[in-house]
Every structure is written in C-alpha cells, then in structure tokens.
Protein backbone atom coordinates (compact mmCIF):
# COMPACT_ATOMS: atom_id res chain seq x y z
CA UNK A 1 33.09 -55.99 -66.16
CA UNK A 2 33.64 -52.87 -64.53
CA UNK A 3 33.27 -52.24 -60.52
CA UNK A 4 30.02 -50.75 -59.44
CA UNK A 5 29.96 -48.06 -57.22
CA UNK A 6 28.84 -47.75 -53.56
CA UNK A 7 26.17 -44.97 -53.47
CA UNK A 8 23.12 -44.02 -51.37
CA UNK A 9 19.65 -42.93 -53.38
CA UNK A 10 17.15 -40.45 -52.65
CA UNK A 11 13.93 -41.27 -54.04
CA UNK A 12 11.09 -38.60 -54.76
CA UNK A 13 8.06 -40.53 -55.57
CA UNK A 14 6.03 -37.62 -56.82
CA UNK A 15 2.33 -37.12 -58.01
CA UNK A 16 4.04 -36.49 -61.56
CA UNK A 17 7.22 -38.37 -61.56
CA UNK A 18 9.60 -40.50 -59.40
CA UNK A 19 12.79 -38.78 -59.35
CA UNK A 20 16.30 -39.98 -58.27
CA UNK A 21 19.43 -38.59 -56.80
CA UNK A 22 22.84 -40.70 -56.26
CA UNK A 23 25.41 -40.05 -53.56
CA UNK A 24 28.46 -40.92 -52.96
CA UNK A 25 28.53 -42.56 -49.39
CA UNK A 26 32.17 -41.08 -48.58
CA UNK A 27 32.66 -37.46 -50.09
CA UNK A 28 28.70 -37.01 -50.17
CA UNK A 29 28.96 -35.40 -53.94
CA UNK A 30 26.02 -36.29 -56.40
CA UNK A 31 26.87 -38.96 -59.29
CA UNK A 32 23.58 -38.79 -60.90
CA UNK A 33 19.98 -37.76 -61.04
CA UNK A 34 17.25 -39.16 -63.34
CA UNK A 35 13.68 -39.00 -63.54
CA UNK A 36 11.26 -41.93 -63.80
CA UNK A 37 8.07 -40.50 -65.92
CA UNK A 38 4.64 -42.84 -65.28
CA UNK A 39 2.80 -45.04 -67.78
CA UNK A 40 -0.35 -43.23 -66.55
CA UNK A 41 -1.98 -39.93 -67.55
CA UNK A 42 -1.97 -37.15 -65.09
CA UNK A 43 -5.82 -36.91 -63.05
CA UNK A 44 -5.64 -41.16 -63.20
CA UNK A 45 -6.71 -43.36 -59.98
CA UNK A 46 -3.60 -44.47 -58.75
CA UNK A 47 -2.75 -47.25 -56.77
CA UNK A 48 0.52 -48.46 -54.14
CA UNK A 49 0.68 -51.31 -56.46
CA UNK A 50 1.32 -48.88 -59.53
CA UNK A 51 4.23 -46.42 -57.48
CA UNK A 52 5.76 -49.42 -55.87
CA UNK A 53 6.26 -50.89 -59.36
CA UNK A 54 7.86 -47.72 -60.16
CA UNK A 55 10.00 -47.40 -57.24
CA UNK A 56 11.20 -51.06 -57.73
CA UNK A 57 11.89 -51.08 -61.22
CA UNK A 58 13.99 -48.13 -60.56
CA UNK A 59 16.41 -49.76 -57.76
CA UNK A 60 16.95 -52.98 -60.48
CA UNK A 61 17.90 -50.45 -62.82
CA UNK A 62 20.07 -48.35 -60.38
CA UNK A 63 21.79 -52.07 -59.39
CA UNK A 64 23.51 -52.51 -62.50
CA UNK A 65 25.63 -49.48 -61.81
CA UNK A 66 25.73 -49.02 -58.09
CA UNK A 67 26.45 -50.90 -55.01
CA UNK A 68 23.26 -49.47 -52.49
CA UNK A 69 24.28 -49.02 -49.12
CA UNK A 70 20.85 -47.55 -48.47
CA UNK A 71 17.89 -45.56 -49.93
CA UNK A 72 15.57 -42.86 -48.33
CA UNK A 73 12.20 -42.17 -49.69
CA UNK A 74 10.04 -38.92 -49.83
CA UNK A 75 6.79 -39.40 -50.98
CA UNK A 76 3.75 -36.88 -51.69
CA UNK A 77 2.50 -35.27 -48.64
CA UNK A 78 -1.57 -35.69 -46.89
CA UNK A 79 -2.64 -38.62 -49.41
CA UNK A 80 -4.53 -41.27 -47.88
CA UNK A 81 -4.93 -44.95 -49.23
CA UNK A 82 -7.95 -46.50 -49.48
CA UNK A 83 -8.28 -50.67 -48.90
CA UNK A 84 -8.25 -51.25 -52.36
CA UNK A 85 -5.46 -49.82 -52.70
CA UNK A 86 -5.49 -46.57 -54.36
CA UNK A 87 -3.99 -43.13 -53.06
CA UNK A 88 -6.22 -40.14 -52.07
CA UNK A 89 -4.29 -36.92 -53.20
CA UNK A 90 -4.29 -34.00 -50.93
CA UNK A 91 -6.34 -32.51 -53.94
CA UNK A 92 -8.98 -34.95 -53.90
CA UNK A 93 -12.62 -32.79 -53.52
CA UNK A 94 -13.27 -32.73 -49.82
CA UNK A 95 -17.07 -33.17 -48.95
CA UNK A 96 -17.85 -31.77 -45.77
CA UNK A 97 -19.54 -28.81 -45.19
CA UNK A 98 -17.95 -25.45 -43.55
CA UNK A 99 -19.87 -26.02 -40.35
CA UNK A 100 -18.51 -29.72 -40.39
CA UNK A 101 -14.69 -28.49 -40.48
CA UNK A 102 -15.32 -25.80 -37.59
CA UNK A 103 -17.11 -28.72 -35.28
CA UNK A 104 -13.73 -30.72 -36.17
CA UNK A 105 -11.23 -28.43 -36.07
CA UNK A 106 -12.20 -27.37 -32.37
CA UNK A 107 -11.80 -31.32 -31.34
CA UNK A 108 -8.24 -31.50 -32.16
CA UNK A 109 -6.00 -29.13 -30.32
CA UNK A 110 -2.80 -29.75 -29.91
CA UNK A 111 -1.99 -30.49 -33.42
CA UNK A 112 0.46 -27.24 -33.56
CA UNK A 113 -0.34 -27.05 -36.94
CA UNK A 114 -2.72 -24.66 -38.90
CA UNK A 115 -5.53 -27.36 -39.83
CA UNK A 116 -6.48 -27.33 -43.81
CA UNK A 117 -9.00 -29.17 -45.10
CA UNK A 118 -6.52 -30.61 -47.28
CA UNK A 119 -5.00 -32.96 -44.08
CA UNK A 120 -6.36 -36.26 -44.41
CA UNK A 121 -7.93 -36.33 -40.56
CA UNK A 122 -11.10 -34.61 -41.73
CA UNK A 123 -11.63 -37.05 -45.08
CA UNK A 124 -11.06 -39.90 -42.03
CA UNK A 125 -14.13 -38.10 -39.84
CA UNK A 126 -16.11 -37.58 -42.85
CA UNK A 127 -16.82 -41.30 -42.80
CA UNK A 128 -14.90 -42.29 -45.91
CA UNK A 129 -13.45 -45.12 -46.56
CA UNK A 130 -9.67 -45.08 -46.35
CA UNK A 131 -7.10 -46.23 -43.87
CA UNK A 132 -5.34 -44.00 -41.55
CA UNK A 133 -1.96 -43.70 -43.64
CA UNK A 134 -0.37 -42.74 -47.00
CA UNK A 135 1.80 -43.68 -49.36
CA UNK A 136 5.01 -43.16 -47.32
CA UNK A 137 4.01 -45.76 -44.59
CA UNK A 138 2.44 -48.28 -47.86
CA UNK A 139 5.69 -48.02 -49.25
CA UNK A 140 7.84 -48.53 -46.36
CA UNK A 141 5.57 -51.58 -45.31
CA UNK A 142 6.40 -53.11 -49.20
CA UNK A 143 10.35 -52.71 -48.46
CA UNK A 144 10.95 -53.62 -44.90
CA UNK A 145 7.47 -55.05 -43.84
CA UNK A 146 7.05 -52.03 -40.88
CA UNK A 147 4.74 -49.38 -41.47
CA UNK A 148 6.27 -46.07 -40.57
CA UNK A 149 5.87 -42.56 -41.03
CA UNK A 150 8.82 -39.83 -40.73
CA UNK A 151 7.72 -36.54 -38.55
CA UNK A 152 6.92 -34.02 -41.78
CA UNK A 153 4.28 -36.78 -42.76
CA UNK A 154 2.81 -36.77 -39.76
CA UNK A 155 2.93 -32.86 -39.50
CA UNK A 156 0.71 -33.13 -42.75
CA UNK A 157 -2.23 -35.52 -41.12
CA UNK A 158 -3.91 -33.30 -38.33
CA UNK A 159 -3.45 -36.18 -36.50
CA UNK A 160 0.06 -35.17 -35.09
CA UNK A 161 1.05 -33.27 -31.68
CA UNK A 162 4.16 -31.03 -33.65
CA UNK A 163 5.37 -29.45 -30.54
CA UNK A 164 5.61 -32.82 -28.60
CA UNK A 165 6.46 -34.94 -31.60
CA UNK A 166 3.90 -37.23 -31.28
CA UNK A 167 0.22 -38.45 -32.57
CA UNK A 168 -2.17 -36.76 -30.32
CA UNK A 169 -4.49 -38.28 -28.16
CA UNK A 170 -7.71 -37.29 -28.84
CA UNK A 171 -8.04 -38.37 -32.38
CA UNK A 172 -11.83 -38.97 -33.00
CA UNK A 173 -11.60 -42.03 -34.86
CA UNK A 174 -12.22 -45.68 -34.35
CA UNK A 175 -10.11 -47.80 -32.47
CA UNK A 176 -9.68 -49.91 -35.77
CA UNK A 177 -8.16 -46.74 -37.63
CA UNK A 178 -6.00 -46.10 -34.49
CA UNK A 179 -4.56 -49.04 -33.76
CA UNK A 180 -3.72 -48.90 -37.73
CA UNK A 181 -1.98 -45.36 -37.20
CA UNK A 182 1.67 -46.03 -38.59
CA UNK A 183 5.27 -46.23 -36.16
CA UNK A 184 6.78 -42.68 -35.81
CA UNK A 185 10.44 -42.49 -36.62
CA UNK A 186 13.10 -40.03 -37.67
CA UNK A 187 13.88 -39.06 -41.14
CA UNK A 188 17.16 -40.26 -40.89
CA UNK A 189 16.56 -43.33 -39.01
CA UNK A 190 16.88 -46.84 -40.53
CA UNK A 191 13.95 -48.15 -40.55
CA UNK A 192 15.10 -52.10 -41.15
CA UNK A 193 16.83 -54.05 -44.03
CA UNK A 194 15.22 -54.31 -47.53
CA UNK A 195 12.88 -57.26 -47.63
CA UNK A 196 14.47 -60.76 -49.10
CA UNK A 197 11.11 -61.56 -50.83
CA UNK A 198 11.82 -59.07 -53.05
CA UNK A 199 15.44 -60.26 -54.77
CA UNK A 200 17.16 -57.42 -55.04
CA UNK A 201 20.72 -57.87 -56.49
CA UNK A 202 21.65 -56.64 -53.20
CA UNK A 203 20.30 -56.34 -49.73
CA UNK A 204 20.21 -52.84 -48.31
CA UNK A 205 19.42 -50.46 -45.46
CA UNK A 206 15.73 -48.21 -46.07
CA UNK A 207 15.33 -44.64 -44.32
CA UNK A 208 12.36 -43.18 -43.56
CA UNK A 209 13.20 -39.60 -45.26
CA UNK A 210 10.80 -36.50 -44.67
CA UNK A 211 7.93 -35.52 -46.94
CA UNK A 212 8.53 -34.40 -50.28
CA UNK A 213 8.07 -30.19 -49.74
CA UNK A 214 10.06 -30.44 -46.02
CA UNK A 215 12.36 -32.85 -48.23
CA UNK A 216 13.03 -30.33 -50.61
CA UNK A 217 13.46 -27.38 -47.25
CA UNK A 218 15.73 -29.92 -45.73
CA UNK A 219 17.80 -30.26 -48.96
CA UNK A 220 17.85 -26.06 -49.39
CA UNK A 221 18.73 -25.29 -46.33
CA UNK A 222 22.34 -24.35 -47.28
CA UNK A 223 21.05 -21.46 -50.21
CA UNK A 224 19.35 -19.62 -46.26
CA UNK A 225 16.19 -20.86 -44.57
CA UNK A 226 13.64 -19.80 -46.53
CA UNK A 227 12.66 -21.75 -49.97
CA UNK A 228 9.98 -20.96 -52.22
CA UNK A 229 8.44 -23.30 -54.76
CA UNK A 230 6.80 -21.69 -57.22
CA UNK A 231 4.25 -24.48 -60.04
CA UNK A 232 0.43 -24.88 -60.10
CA UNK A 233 0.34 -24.32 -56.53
CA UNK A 234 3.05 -21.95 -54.69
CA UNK A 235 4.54 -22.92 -50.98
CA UNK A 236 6.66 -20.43 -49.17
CA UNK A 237 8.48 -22.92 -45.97
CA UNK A 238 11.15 -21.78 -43.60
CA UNK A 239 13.22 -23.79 -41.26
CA UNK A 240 13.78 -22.44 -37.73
CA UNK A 241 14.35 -24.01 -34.30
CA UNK A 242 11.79 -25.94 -32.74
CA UNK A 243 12.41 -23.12 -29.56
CA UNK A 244 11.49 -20.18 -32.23
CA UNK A 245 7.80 -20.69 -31.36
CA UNK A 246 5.09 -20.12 -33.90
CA UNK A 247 1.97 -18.35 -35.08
CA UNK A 248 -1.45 -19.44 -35.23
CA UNK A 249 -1.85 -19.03 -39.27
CA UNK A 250 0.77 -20.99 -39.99
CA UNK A 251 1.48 -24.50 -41.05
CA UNK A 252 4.14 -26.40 -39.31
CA UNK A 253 5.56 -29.54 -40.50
CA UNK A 254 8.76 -31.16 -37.77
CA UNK A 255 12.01 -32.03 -39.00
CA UNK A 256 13.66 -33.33 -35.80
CA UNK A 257 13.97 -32.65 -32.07
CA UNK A 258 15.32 -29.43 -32.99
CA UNK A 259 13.84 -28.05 -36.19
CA UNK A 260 10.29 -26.95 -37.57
CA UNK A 261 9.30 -26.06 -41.26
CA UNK A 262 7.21 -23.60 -41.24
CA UNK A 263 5.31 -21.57 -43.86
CA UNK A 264 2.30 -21.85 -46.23
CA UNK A 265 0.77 -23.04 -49.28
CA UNK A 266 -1.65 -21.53 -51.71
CA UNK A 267 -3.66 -22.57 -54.76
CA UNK A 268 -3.14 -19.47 -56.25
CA UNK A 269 -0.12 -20.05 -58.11
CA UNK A 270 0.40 -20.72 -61.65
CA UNK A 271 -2.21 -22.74 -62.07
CA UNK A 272 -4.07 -19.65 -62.67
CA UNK A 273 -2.47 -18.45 -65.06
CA UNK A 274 -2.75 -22.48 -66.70
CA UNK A 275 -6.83 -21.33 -66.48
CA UNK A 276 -6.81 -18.49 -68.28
CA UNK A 277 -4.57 -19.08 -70.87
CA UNK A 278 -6.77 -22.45 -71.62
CA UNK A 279 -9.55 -20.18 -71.86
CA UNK A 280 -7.69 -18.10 -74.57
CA UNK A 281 -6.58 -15.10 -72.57
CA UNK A 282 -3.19 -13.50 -73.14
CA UNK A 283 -1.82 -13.78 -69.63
CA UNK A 284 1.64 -12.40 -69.07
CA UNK A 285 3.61 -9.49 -67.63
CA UNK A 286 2.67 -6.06 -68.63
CA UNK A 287 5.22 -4.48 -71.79
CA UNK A 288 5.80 -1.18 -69.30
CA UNK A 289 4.74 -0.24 -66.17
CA UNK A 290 1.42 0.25 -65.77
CA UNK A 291 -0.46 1.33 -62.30
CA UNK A 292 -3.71 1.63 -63.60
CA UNK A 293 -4.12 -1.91 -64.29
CA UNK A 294 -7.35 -3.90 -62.41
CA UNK A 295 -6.20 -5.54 -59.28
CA UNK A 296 -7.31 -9.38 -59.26
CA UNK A 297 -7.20 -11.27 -56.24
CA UNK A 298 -7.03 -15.34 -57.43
CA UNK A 299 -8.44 -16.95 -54.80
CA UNK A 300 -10.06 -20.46 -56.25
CA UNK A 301 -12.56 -22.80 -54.69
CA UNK A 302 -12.63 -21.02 -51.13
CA UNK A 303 -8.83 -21.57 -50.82
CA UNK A 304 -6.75 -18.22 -49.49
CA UNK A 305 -3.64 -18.50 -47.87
CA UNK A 306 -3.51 -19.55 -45.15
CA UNK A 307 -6.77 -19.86 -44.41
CA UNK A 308 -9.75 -21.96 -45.98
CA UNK A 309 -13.05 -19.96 -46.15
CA UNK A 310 -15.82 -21.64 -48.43
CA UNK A 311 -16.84 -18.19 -49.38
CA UNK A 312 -13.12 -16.96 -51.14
CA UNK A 313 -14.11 -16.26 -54.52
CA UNK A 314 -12.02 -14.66 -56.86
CA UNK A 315 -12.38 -10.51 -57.65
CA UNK A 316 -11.35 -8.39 -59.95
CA UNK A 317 -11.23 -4.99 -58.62
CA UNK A 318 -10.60 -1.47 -60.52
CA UNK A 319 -11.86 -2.45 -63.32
CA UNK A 320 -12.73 0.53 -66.25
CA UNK A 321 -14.36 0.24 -69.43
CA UNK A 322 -10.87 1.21 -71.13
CA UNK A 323 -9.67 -2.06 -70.34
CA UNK A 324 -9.46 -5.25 -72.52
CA UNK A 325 -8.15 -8.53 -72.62
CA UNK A 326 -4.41 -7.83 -71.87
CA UNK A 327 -4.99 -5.52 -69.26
CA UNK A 328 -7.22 -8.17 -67.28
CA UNK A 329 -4.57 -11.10 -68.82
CA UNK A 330 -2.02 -8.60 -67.28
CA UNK A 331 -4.03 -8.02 -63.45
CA UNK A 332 -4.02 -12.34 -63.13
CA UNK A 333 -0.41 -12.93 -64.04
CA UNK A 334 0.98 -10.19 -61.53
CA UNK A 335 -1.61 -11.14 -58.87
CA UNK A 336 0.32 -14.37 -58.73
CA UNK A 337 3.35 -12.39 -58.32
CA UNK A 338 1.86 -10.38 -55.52
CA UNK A 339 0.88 -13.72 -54.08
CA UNK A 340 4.45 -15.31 -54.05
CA UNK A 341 5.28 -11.44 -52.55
CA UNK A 342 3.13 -11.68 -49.38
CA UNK A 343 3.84 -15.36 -48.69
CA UNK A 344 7.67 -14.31 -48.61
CA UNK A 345 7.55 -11.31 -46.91
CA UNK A 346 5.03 -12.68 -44.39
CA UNK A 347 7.60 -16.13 -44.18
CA UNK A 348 10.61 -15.51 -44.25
CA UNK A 349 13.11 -14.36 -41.87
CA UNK A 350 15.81 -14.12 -43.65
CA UNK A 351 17.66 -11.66 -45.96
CA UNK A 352 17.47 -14.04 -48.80
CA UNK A 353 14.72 -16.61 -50.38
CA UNK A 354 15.32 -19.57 -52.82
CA UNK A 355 13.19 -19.52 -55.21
CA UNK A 356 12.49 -22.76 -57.44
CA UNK A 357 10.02 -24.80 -59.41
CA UNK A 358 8.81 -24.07 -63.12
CA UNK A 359 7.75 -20.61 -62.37
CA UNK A 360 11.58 -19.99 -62.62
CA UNK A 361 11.11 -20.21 -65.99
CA UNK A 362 7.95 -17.41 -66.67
CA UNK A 363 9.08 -14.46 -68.85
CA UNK A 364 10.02 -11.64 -66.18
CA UNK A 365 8.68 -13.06 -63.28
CA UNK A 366 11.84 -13.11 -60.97
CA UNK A 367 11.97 -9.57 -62.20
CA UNK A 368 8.84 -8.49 -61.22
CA UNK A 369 8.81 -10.50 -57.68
CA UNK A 370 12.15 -8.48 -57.08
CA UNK A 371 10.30 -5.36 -57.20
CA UNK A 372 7.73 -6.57 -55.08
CA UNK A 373 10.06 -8.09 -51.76
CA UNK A 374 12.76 -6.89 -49.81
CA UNK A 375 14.99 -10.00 -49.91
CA UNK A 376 17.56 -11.48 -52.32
CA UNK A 377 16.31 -14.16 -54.67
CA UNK A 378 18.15 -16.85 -55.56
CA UNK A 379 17.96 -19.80 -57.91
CA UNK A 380 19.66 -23.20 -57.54
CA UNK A 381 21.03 -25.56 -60.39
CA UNK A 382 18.67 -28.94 -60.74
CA UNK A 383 16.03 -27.41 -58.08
CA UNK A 384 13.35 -30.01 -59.45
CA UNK A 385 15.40 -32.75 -57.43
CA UNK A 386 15.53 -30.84 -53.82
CA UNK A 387 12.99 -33.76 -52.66
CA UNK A 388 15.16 -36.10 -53.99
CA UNK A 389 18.10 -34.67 -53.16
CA UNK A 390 17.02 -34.27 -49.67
CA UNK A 391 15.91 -38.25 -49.39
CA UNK A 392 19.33 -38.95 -50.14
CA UNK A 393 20.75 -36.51 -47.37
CA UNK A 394 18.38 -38.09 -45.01
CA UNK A 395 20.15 -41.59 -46.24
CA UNK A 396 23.68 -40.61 -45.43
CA UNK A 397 22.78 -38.95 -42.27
CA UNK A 398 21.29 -42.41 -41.24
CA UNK A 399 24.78 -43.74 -42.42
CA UNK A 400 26.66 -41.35 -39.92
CA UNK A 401 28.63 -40.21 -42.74
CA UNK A 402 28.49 -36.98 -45.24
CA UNK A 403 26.05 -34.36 -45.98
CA UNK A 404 25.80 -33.00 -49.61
CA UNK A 405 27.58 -30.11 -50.95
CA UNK A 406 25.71 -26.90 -50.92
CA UNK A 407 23.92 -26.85 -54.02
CA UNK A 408 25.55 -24.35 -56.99
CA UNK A 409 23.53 -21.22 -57.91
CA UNK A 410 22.36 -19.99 -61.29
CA UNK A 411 20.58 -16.89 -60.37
CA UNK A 412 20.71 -14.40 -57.71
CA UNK A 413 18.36 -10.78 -57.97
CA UNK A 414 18.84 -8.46 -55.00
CA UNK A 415 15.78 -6.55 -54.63
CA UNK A 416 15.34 -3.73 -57.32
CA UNK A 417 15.27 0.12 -56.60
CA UNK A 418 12.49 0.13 -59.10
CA UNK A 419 9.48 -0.86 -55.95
CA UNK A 420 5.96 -2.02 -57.35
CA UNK A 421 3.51 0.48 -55.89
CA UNK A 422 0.24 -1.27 -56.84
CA UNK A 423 1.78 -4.23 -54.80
CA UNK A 424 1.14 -2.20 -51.47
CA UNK A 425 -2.49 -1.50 -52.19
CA UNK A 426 -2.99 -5.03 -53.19
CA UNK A 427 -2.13 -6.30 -49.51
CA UNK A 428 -4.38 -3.83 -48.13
CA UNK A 429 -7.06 -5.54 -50.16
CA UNK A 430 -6.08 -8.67 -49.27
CA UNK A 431 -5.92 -7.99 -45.91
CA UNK A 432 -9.74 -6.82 -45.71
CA UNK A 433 -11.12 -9.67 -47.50
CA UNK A 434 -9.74 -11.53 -44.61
C-alpha cells in the first residue's frame, strides 16, 4: 500500500461547482486540482445540507491519497441562509423599493464599502426571513462547531466597518439577528480542529480562507495587483494597502491588517451576450473595423457599475436604418468589451491586468480589449482555480510554512498601436447617463 502524502486543500465551494487545489505543505507546489460538479441543475434551491455533502464527500475522497494537515474554504460571497436551511444567492431578486435602499443606505455609515443592493444587510431590513450569515460561517459551524466569518465575507454584508475591521455598530436589526452575527477571524487563522462526529480518516486543522473573488485576488497577486474576471458577470479587484485610502464608488472587501481589495462588479458581462444569442442574434466581434457601428450601453435590471439606479435601462444609440442584425449583434458584443475597458482603466493601478474566467476564451476578445486599455494583459494557466488556489494559500499561511509558486502564464498582449476610437466616445456616454 503506498504512503499517502501530507498536503493542505483549498476548497472553492462555488455557485456552479466545488473546486479543489492540493499543496504540498513543505515546497508549497500544487499536486492536484479537480472539480466536484453538483447533482443539481443550475437556478435550483439549494441548501447547507446539499454543499456540505459536497464538501465532505470530497475530503473522504481526497483521504485515500493524502495525509490533510489542514483545509481552507472559500465560499460564494453575500448569500444569506434562511432557517430552513437554504442559501440566498447574491442574485436572488431584491424587493425593496429605490426609496427603501436610500432610507437604508444613509443608516449605515461606516461600512467603507460602496453599499449594493446585492449585500445581504438590506434583504435582512427588508423583513425577510433569513439569518444574519452565509454559507462560509454554516460551513465552518458543520466542521469545527464555531461559526466564523473571514474579513472579505464580512466586507460583502454591509454590515462590516472595513477601515476598522470590525462589524459596525449601528446595524438596524434585532438583537436576535445580532447576537447571531458570526466570530470575525483572519483568513489564515485556524479556526479549531475538524469535528470528531464526523469520522474523518484523519483529524485536521480548518482555516477560515477569504471569499471566493478576494480568494481568487489573493491567489493572483503575484501576475501584479490588478485581476479581472471576465463570465456572466465581469469584476475588475485590485489589492493595495489598507493606508492607500479609497474612493466613494468603490467596493472594498479587507484582506488583513494591511491589505484592501478593491474594485467593482458589473452585470454587464457576458451574460449579455448569453441573451442575445438565445434570442437568435449573431453576436460577435465585427470582421473589420468598423466606426460607424451603433453604440449599446448593456446596462440590465437598473444595475451600472458601480452604482445601482432602478432607472438603468439598456440603449442603443446611433442607430441608422442601414443597419441589421450583425451590426446591432456587433454594438452588444464590443459594449462588453468597452465595459471590461472602463472597469480596468478606472481600477487598476498598475501597468499590467490579469485577465481570467471563460471570456478568455471569446473569439478576439483579448484582442479587442487590448485596443481599448493602456495596460498589459495577461492570462494565467488553470485561472478557474484562483479561489481555490487561494483557500489553499490561506491554509499554509495558517501553517507558518510556504506560499505557492507564482502561477505560469499562457498569454500576455501589451496594448496595441491599433487604439479603438469609438471606445472614447462610448465613456463619454457612459459618463452622462450617470
């Protein structure tokens, strides 16, 4: 029988999958990665119960080959779980009316963060029924019996003072949902001993680990500061000292004592382009260079980055009676690429940008982005298990030990000489729809 391994594990229990990243404890190098798909159908009510048997069927499986010294987790960022037991998605429809989230969002200063009606404090004040944590603090309470939450959860809530690194006090919520508010604790802290009850092969240490998008930051940091993630929605996050300091517009999610993520997130990402290709348009890049395409601005369901407005529709501008199908296919798919444009230039402050996700793989759009920015682009190898990847760096931090090897490079486009005019007067639009 052969000798199993010591490793640590990075877990990434996503929305879509679970994935999973193996270290070695002494030299820090990956062993392995995998990807645990779900039994369930994408859209389903979820529950803990149903991720939790995911997550433990995985560490059986990953005990017949390795010896765990410890795990980290990163979980899905501003869910919400309800008594029964399932998880509220950051996507889930939020009820309350403009005039609600105004009244709320002028009763919690202090947050340091940009407040979204996507952070689960305002589905809390709405009155519905759900308990005052996610799915990283139900998990950790299923392995150790302690309810925690790492610092880039907490960013995500509204509920959390980022500059002072704590929950804020003036949380409008009852004393019930307070005193329920999870432990705060570092990302690479351990957070107790796996629970007995559960019969692992083998005991072993659990680490908080940071939220899966910060996770995934965290894990980049080594391809430059800035990281872009480009699938149905698009996030554009830097890292930067805590003493940088910050704008107003946007979001800020805290690492440690000494770093911030910050950045933003928009729906308008390829998602859109999902939406009009199910309708039956032909939505790609343009054969040659056009300029006198329409200009389409994809703002959906009131969302614009960074801001929320509940009046954001989506526009088509320039639009001529010359123009068909394609050329209106051709205006959506490079809006998303003016999108992604702004959100880096506006980011990042440094002279490159990793770029990731499955937008990667759309026909010319790396091209077309390089036109649009002034910074290199570059693409790591096996960027779909940064979250993971970064859970597991959190792990062996918590160990004292390694860090993980900068990750190897598959692409790298230095901004062309060929510039995308129509990009310019885009922003300008943009900018006055504001």
């Amino acid at each position: 029988m052969s000798r199993r391994r010591e490793a640590v594990v990075g877990l990434d229990v996503g929305t879509s999958s679970t994935k999973v990243a193996i270290a070695c404890p002494s030299t820090g190098i990956i062993l392995d990665r995998a990807t645990a798909e779900y039994a369930w159908a994408a859209g389903a009510a979820v529950t803990v119960e149903d991720y939790w048997r995911v997550l433990y069927q995985e560490i059986r499986r990953l005990q017949d080959d390795y010896a765990i010294q410890a795990i980290a987790v990163s979980t899905q960022m501003y869910s919400l779980v309800a008594p029964s037991g399932a998880v509220v998605g950051w996507n889930t429809p939020w009820k309350a009316s403009p005039e609600q989230l105004r009244q709320w969002m002028g009763v919690l200063p202090g947050t340091g963060a940009q407040p979204d009606p996507i952070f689960p404090v305002f589905k809390l004040l709405d009155g519905a029924d759900l308990l005052p944590y996610g799915l990283k603090a139900a998990l950790m309470a299923r392995l150790t019996g302690t309810r925690v939450v790492d610092p880039a959860e907490a960013s995500a809530t509204g509920m959390y003072d980022v500059e002072r690194g704590r929950w804020i006090e003036n949380i409008p919520l009852s004393v019930l949902q307070r005193e329920s508010l999870p432990e705060l604790v570092p990302h690479n802290a351990v957070v107790g001993t796996v629970a007995p009850e559960h019969r692992f092969r083998d005991p072993f240490r659990v680490v908080a680990g940071l939220g899966d998008g910060v996770s995934a930051s965290y894990r980049g940091r080594d391809c430059g500061g800035t990281a872009a993630n480009l699938g149905t929605s698009v996030a554009v996050r830097a890292i930067l000292p805590l003493t940088t300091g910050s704008r107003a517009d946007q979001w800020r999610f805290r690492i440690d004592n000494d770093h911030l993520v910050y950045g933003g997130i928009s729906r308008a990402g390829f998602g859109v382009l999902q939406r009009f290709r199910d309708g039956g348009y032909e939505v790609m890049e343009p054969a040659d260079a056009r300029e006198d395409l329409p200009l389409f601005l994809p703002w959906l369901d009131g969302v614009q980055w960074p801001l929320w407005d509940s009046q954001r529709t989506s526009a088509l501008l320039r639009l001529k009676p010359a123009h068909g199908t394609k050329e209106i296919g051709a205006a959506v798919w490079q809006s998303v690429v003016y999108v992604v444009a702004s959100m880096i230039e506006e980011i990042s402050p440094d002279t490159s940008c990793l770029v990731a996700g499955g937008g990667v793989l759309e026909p010319g759009f790396l091209e077309a982005l390089s036109r649009c920015v002034t910074r290199e682009l570059v693409v790591p190898e096996h960027a779909g298990f940064f979250a993971a990847e970064g859970a597991a760096q959190s792990a062996l931090s918590a160990l004292g030990g390694q860090t993980l090897p900068p990750p190897a490079l598959t692409q790298a486009l230095p901004p062309s000489s060929q510039r995308d005019a129509a990009f310019q007067e885009w922003i300008q639009i943009a900018l006055r729809s504001e």
